[in-house]
PDB file of N, CA and C in Angstrom:
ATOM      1  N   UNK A   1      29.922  -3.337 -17.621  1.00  0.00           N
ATOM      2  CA  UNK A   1      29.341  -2.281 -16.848  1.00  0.00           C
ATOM      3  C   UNK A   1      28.485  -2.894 -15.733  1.00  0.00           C
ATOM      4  N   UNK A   2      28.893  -2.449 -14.594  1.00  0.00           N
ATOM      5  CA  UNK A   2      27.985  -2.780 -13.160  1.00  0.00           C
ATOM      6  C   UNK A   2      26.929  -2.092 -13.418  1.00  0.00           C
ATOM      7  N   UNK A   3      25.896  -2.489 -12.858  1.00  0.00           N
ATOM      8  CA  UNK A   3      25.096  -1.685 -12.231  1.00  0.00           C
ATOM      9  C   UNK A   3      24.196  -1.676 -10.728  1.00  0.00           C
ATOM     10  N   UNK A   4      23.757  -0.557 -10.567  1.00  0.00           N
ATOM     11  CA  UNK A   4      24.038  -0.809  -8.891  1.00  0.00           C
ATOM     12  C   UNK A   4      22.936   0.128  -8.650  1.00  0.00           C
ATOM     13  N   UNK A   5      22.321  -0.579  -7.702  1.00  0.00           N
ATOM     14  CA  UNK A   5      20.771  -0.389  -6.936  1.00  0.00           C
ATOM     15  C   UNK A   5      20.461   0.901  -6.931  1.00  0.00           C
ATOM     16  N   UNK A   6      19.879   1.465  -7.004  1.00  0.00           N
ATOM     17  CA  UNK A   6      19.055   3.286  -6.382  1.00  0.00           C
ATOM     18  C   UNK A   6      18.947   2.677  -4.903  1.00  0.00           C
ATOM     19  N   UNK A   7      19.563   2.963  -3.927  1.00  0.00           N
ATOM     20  CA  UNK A   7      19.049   2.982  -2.822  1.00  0.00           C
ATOM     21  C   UNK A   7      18.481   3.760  -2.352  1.00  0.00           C
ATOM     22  N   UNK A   8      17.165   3.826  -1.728  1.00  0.00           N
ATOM     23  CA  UNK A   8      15.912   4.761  -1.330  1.00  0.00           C
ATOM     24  C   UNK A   8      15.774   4.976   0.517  1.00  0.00           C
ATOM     25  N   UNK A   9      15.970   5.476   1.070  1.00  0.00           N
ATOM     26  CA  UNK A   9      15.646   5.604   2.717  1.00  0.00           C
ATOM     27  C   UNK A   9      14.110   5.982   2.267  1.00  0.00           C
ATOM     28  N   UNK A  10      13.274   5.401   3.154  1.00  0.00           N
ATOM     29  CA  UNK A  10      12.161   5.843   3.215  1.00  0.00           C
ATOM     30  C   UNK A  10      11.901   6.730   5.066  1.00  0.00           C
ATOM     31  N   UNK A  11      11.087   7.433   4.416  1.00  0.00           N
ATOM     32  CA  UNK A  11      10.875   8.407   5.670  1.00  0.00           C
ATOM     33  C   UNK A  11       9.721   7.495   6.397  1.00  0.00           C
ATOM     34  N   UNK A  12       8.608   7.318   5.671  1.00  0.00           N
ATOM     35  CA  UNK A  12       7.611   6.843   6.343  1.00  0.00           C
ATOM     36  C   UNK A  12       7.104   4.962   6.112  1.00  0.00           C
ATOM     37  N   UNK A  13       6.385   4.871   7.186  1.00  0.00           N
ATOM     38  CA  UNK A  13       6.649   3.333   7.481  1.00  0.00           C
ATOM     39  C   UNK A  13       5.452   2.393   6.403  1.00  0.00           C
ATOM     40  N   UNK A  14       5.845   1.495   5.853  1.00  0.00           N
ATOM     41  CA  UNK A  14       5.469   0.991   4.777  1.00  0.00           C
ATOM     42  C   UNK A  14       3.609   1.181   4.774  1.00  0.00           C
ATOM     43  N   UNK A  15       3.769   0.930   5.706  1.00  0.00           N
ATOM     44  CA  UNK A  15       1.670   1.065   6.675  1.00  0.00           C
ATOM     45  C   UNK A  15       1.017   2.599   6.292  1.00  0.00           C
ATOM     46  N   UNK A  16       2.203   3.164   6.603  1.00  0.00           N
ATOM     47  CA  UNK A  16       1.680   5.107   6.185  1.00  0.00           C
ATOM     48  C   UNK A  16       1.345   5.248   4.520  1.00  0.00           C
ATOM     49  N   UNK A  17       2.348   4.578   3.575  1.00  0.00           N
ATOM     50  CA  UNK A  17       2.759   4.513   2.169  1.00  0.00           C
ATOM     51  C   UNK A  17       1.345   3.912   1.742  1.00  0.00           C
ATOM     52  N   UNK A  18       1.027   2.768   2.581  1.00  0.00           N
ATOM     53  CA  UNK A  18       0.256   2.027   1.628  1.00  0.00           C
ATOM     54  C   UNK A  18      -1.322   2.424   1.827  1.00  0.00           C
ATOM     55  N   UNK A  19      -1.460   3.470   3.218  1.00  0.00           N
ATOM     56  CA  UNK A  19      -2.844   3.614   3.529  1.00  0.00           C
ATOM     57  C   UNK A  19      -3.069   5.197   2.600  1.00  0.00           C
ATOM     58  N   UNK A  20      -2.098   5.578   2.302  1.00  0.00           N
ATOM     59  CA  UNK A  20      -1.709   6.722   1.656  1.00  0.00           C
ATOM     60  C   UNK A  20      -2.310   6.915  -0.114  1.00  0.00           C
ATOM     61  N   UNK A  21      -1.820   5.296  -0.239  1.00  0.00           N
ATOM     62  CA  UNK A  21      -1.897   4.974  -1.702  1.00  0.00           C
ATOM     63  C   UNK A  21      -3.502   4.719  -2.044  1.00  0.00           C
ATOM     64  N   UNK A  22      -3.742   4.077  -1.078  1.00  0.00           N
ATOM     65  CA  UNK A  22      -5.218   3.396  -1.155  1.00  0.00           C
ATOM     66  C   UNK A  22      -6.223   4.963  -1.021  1.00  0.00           C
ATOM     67  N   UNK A  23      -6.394   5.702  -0.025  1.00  0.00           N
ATOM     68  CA  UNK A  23      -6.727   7.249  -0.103  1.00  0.00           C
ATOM     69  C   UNK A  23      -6.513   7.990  -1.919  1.00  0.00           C
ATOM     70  N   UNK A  24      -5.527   7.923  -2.112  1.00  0.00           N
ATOM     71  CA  UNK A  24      -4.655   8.918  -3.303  1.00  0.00           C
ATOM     72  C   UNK A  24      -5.577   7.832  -4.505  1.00  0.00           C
ATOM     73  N   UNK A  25      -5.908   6.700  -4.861  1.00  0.00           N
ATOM     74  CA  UNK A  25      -6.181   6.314  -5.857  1.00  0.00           C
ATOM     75  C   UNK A  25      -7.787   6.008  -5.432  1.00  0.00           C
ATOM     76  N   UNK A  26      -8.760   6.418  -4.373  1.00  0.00           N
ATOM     77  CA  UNK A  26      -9.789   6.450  -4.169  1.00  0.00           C
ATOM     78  C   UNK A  26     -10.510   7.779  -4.189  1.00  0.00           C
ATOM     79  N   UNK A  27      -9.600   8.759  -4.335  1.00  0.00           N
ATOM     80  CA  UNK A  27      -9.722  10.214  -4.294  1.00  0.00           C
ATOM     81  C   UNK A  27      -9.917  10.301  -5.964  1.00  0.00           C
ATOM     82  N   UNK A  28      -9.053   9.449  -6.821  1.00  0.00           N
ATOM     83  CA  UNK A  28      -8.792  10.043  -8.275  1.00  0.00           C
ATOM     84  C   UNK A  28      -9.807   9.175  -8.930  1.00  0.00           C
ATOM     85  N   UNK A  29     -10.632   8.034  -8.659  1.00  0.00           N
ATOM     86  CA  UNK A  29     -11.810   6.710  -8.666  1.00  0.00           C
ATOM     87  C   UNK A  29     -13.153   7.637  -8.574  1.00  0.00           C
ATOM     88  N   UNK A  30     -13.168   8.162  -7.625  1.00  0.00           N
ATOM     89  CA  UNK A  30     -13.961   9.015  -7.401  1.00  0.00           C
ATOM     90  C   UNK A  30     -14.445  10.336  -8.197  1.00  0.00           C
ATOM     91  N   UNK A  31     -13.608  10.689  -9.090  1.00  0.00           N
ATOM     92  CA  UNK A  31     -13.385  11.619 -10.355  1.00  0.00           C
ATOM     93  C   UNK A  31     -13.998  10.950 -11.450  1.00  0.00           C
ATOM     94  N   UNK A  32     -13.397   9.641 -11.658  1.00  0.00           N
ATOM     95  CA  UNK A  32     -14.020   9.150 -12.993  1.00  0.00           C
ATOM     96  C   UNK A  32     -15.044   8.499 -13.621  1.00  0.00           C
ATOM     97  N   UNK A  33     -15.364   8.860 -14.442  1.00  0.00           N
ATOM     98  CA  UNK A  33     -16.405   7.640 -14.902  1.00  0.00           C
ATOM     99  C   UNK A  33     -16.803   6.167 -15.225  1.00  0.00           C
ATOM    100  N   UNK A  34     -17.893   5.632 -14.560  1.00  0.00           N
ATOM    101  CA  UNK A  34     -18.012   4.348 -14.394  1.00  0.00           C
ATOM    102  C   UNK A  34     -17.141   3.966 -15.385  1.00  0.00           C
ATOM    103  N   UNK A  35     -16.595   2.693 -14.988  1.00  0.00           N
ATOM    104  CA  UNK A  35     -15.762   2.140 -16.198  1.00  0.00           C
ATOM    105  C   UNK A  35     -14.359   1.239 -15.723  1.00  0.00           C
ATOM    106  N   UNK A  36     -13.756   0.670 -16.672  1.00  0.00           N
ATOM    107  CA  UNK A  36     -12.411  -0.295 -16.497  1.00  0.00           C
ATOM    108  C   UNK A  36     -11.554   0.509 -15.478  1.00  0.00           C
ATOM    109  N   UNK A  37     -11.526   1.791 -16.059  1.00  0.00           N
ATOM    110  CA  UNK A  37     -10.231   2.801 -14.965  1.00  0.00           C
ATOM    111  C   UNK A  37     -10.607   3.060 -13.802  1.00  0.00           C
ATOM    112  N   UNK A  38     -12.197   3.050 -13.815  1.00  0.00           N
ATOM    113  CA  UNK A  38     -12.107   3.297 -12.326  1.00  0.00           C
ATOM    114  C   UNK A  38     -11.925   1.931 -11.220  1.00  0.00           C
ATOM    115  N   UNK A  39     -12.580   1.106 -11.872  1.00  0.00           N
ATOM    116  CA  UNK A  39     -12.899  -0.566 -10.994  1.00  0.00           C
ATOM    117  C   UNK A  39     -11.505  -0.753 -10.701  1.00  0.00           C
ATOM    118  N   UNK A  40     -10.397  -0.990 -11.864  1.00  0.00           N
ATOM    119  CA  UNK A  40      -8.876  -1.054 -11.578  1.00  0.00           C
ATOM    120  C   UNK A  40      -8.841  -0.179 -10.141  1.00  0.00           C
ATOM    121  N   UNK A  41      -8.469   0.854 -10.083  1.00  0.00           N
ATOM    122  CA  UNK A  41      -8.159   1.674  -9.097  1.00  0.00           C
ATOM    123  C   UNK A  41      -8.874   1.623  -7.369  1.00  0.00           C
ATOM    124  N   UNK A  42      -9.956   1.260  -7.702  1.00  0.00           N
ATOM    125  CA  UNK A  42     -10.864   0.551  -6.469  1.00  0.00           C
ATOM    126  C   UNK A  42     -10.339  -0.476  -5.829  1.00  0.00           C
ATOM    127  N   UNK A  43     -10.001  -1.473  -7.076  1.00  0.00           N
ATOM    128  CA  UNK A  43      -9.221  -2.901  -6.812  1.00  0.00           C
ATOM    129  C   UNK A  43      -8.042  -2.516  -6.496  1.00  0.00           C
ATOM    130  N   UNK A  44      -7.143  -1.409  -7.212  1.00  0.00           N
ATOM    131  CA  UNK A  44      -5.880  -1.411  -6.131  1.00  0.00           C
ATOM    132  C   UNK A  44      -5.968  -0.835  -5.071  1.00  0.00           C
ATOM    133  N   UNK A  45      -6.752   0.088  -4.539  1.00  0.00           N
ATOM    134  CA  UNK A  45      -7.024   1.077  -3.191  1.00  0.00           C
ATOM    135  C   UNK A  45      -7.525  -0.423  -2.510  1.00  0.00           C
ATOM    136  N   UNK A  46      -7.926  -0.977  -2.425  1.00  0.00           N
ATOM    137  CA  UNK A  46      -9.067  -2.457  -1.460  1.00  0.00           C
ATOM    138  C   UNK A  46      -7.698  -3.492  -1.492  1.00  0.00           C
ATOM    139  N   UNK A  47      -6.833  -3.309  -2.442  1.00  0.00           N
ATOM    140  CA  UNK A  47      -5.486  -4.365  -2.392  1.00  0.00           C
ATOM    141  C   UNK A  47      -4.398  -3.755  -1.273  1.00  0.00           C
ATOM    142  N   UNK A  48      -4.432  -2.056  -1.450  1.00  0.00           N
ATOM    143  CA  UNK A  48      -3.412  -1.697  -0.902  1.00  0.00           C
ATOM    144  C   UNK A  48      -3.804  -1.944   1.079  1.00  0.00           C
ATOM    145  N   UNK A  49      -5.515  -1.530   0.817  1.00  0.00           N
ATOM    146  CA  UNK A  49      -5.691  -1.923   2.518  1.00  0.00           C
ATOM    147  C   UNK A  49      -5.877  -3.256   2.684  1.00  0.00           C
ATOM    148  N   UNK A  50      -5.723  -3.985   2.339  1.00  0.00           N
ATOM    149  CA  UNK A  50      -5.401  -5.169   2.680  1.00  0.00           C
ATOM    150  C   UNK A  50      -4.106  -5.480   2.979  1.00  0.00           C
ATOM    151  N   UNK A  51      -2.710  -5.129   2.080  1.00  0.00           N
ATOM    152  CA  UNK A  51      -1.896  -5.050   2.429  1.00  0.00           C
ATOM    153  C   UNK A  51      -1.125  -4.362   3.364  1.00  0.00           C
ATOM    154  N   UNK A  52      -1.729  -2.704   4.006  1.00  0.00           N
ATOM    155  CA  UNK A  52      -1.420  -2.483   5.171  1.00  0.00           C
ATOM    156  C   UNK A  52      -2.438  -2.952   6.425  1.00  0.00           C
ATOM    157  N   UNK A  53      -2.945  -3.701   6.188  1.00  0.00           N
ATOM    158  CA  UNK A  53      -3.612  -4.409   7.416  1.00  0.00           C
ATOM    159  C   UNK A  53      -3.109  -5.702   7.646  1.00  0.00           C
ATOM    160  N   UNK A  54      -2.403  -6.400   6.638  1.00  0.00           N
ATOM    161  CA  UNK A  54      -1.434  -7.599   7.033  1.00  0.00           C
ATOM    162  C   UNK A  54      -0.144  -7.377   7.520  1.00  0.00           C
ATOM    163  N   UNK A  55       0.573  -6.385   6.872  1.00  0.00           N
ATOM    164  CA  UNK A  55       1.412  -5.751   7.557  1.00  0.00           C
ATOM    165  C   UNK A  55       1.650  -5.135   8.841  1.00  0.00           C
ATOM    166  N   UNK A  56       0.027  -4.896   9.572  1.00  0.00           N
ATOM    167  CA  UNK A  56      -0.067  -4.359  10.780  1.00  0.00           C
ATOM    168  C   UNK A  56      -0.233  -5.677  11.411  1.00  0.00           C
ATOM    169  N   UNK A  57      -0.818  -6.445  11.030  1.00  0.00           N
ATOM    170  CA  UNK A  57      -0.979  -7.841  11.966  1.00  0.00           C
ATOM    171  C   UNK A  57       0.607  -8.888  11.924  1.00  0.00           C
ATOM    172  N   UNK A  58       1.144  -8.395  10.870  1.00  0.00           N
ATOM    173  CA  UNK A  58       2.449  -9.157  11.158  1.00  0.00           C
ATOM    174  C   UNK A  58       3.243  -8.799  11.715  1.00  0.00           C
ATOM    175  N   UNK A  59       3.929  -7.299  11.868  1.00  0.00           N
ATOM    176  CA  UNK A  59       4.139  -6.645  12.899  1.00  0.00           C
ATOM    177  C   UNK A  59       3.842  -6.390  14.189  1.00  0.00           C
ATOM    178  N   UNK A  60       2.872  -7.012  14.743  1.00  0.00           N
ATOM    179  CA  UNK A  60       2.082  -6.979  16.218  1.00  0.00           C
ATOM    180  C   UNK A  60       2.853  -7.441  17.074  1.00  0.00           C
ATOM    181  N   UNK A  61       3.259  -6.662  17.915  1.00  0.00           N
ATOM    182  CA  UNK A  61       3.719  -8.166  18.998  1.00  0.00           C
ATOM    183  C   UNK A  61       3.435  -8.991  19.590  1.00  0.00           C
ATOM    184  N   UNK A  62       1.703  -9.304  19.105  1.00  0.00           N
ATOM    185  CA  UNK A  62       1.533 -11.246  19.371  1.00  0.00           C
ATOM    186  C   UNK A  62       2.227 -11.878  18.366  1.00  0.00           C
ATOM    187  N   UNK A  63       2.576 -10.907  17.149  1.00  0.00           N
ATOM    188  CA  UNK A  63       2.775 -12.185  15.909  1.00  0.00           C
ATOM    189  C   UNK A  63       4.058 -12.698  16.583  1.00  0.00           C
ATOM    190  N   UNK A  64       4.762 -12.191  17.222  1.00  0.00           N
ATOM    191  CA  UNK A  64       5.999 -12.680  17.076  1.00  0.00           C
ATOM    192  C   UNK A  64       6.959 -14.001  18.132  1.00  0.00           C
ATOM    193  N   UNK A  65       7.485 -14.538  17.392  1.00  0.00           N
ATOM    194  CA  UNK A  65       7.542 -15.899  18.581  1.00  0.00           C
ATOM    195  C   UNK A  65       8.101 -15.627  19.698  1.00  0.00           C
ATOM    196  N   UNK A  66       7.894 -16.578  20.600  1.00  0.00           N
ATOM    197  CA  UNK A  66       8.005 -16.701  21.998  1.00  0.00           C
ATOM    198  C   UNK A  66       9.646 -16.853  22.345  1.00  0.00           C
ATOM    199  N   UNK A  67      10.009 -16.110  23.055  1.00  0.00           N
ATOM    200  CA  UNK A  67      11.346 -15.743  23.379  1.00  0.00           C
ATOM    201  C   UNK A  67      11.408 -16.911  24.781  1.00  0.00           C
TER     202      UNK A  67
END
């Protein structure tokens, strides 16, 4: 038996997803009480903007080499 990928089109651009994510799990951080669940969720919202802010700098068109 093969098996074979879920292919996904995404509508929106990885930068929208991830500033999205970081919002959506700082919104639900914000609900809970001090504690392991919330620090986790802080740490991934502060991971995810980090990761759409490298993503915006690698995408730039200084990043990209000289033609």
């Amino acid at each position: 038996m093969i098996k074979r990928r879920r292919r996904v089109k995404q509508t929106t651009s990885l930068h929208e997803r991830l500033i999205a994510f970081a919002h959506e799990a700082r919104e639900k951080a914000s609900s809970l009480p001090a504690g392991r669940e919330k620090q986790d969720l802080l740490k991934k919202a502060g991971q995810a903007d980090t990761a759409a802010h490298l993503n915006e700098w690698i995408s730039s068109p200084r990043s990209q080499p000289p033609k």
